[in-house]
Protein backbone atom coordinates (compact mmCIF):
# COMPACT_ATOMS: atom_id res chain seq x y z
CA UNK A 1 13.12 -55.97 -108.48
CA UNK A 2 13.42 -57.13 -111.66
CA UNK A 3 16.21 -56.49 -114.10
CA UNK A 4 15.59 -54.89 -117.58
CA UNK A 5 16.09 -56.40 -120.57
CA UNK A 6 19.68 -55.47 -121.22
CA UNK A 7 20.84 -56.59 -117.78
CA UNK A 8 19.08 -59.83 -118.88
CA UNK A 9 20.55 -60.71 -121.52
CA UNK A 10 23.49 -59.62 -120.21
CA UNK A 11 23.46 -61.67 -116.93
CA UNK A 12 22.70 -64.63 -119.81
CA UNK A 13 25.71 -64.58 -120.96
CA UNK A 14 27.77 -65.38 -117.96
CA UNK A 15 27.41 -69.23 -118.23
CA UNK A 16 28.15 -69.47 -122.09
CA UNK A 17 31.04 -70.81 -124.34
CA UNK A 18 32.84 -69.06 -126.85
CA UNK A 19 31.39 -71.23 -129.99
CA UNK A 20 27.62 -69.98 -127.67
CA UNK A 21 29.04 -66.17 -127.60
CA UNK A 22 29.57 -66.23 -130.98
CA UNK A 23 26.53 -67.63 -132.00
CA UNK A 24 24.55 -65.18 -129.86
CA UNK A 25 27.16 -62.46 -131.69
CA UNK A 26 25.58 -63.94 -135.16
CA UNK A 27 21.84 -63.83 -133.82
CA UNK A 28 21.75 -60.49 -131.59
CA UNK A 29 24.60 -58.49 -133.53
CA UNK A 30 24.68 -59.79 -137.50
CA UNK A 31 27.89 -61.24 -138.78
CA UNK A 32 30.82 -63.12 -137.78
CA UNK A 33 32.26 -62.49 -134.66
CA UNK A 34 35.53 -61.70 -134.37
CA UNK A 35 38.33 -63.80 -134.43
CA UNK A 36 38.76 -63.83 -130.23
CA UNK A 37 40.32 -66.91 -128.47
CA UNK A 38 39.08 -65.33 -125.36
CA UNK A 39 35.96 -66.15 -123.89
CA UNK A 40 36.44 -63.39 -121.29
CA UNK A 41 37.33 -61.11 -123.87
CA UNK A 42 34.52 -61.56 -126.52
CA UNK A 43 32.07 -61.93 -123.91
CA UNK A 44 33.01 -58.42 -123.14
CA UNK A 45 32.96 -57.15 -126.51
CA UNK A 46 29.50 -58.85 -127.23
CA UNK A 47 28.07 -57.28 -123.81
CA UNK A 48 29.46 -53.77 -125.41
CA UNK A 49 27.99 -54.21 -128.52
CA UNK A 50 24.43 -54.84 -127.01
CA UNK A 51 25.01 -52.02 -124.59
CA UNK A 52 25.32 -50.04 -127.90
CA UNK A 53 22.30 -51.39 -129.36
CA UNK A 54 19.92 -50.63 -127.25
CA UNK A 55 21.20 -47.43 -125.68
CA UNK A 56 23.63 -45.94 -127.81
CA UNK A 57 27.41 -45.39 -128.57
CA UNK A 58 30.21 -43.49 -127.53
CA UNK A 59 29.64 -39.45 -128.30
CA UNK A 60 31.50 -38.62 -131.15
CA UNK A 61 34.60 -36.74 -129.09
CA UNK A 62 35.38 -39.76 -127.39
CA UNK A 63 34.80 -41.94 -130.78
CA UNK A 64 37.31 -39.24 -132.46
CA UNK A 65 39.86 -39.63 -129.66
CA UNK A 66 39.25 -43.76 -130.07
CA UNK A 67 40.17 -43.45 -133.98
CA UNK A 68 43.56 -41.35 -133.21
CA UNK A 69 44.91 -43.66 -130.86
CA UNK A 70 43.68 -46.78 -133.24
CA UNK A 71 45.44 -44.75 -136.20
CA UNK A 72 48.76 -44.27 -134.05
CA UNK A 73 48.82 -47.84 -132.82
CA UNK A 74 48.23 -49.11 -136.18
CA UNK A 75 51.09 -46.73 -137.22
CA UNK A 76 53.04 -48.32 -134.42
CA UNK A 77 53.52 -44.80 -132.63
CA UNK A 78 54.04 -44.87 -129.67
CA UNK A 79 50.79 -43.80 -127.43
CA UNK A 80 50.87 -41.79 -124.51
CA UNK A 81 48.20 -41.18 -121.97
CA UNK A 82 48.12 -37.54 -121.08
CA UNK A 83 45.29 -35.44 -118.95
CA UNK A 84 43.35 -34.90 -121.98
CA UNK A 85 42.73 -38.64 -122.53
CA UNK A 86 40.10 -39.75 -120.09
CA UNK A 87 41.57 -37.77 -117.19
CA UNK A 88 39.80 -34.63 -116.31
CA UNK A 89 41.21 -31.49 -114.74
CA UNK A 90 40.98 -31.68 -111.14
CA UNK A 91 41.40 -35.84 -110.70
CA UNK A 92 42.99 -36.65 -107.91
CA UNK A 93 45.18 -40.08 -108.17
CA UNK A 94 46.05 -41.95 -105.43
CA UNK A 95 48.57 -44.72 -105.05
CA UNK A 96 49.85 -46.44 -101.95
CA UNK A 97 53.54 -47.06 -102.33
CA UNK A 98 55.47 -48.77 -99.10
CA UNK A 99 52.95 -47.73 -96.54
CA UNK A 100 52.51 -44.03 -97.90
CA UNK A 101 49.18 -42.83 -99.73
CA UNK A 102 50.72 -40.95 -102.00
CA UNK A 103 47.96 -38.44 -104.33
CA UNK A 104 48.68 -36.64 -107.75
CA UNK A 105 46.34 -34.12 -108.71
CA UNK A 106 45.73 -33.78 -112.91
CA UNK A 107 46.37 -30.34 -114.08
CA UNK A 108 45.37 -28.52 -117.61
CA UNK A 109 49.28 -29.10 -118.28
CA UNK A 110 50.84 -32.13 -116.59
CA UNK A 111 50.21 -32.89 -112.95
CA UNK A 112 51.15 -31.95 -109.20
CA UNK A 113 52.64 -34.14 -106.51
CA UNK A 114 53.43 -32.51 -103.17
CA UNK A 115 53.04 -29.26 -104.37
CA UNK A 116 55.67 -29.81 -107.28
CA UNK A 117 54.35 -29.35 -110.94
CA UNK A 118 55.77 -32.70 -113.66
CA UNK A 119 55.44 -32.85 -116.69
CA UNK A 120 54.30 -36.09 -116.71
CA UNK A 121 53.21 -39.67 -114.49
CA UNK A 122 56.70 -41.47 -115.48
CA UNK A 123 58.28 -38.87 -113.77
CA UNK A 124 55.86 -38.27 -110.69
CA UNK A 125 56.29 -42.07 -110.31
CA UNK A 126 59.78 -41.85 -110.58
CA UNK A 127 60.11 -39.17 -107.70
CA UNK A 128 58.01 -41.68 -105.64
CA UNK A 129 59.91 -44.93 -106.10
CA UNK A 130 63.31 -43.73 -107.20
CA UNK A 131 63.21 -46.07 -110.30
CA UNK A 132 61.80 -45.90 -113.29
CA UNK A 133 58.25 -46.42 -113.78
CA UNK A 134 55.92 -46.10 -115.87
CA UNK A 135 53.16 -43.44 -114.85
CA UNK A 136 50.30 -44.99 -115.96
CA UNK A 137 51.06 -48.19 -115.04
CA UNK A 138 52.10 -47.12 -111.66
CA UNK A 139 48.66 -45.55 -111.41
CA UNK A 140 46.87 -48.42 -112.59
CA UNK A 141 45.84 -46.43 -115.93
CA UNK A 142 47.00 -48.74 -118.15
CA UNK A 143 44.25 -50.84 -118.25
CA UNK A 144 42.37 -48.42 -119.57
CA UNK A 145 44.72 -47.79 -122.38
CA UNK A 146 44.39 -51.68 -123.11
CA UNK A 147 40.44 -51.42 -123.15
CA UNK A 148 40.83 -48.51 -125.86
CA UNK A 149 42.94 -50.42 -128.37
CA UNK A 150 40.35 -53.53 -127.19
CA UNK A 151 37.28 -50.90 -128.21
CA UNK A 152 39.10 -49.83 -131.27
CA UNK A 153 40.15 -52.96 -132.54
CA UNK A 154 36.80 -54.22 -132.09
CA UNK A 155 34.67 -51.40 -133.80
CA UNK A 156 36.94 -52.00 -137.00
CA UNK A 157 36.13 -55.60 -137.20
């Protein structure tokens, strides 16, 4: 089977430098690239950018959600990650902690853990491990709070 042209030039990527990426950023995308020491990392904004070119952007609630938290970071407020940012109603987490699968279901308003309501992760963490945690972290969420600010710094450069 053969790939299509965005996995292609995707999958051509792989092998390259950073002074290649950002050549490639110059020829595929138009002006300089940004200011990355991170081949990983501008690799992966290059492969987003031509994702975007040929099949579109993020839909303008998630691009409105993207610009608050880039406003409040740049205001250096501090950012939480609550059910209405990329968690849906009705997500179940699930974390193994010391042997025990332990799942946390995402409500409209905060979440439930052993058929207890919190008002937030931190705290359903905290009831877990007995220390303070935090939530998303604990959950492995915080990556994706990383890849935002990534996304947002990157669409202002």
């Amino acid at each position: 089977m053969e790939m299509d042209p965005v996995e292609r030039q995707i999958a051509d990527l792989d092998a390259l430098s950073i002074v290649e990426l950002r050549a490639v950023w110059v020829e595929r995308i138009g002006g300089m690239a940004p200011s990355i020491q991170s081949t990983d990392v501008l690799r992966r904004l290059l492969v987003w950018k031509l994702q975007v070119k040929a099949l579109g952007g993020l839909d303008p609630e998630t691009t409105s959600r993207l610009g608050r938290l880039k406003s409040s970071l740049v205001r250096g407020k501090p950012v939480a990650l609550s059910p209405s940012f990329g968690l849906s109603v009705g997500t179940i987490l699930t974390r193994e902690w010391r042997g025990i699968e332990h799942k946390v279901l995402v409500l409209d308003q905060g979440f439930e853990h052993q058929g207890t309501r919190y008002g937030s992760l931190s705290k359903v963490a905290r009831v877990i491990t007995g220390t303070q945690w935090s939530g998303p972290r604990f959950f492995g969420l915080e990556e994706g709070q990383e890849l935002a600010r990534d996304l947002a710094e990157g669409a202002s450069q």
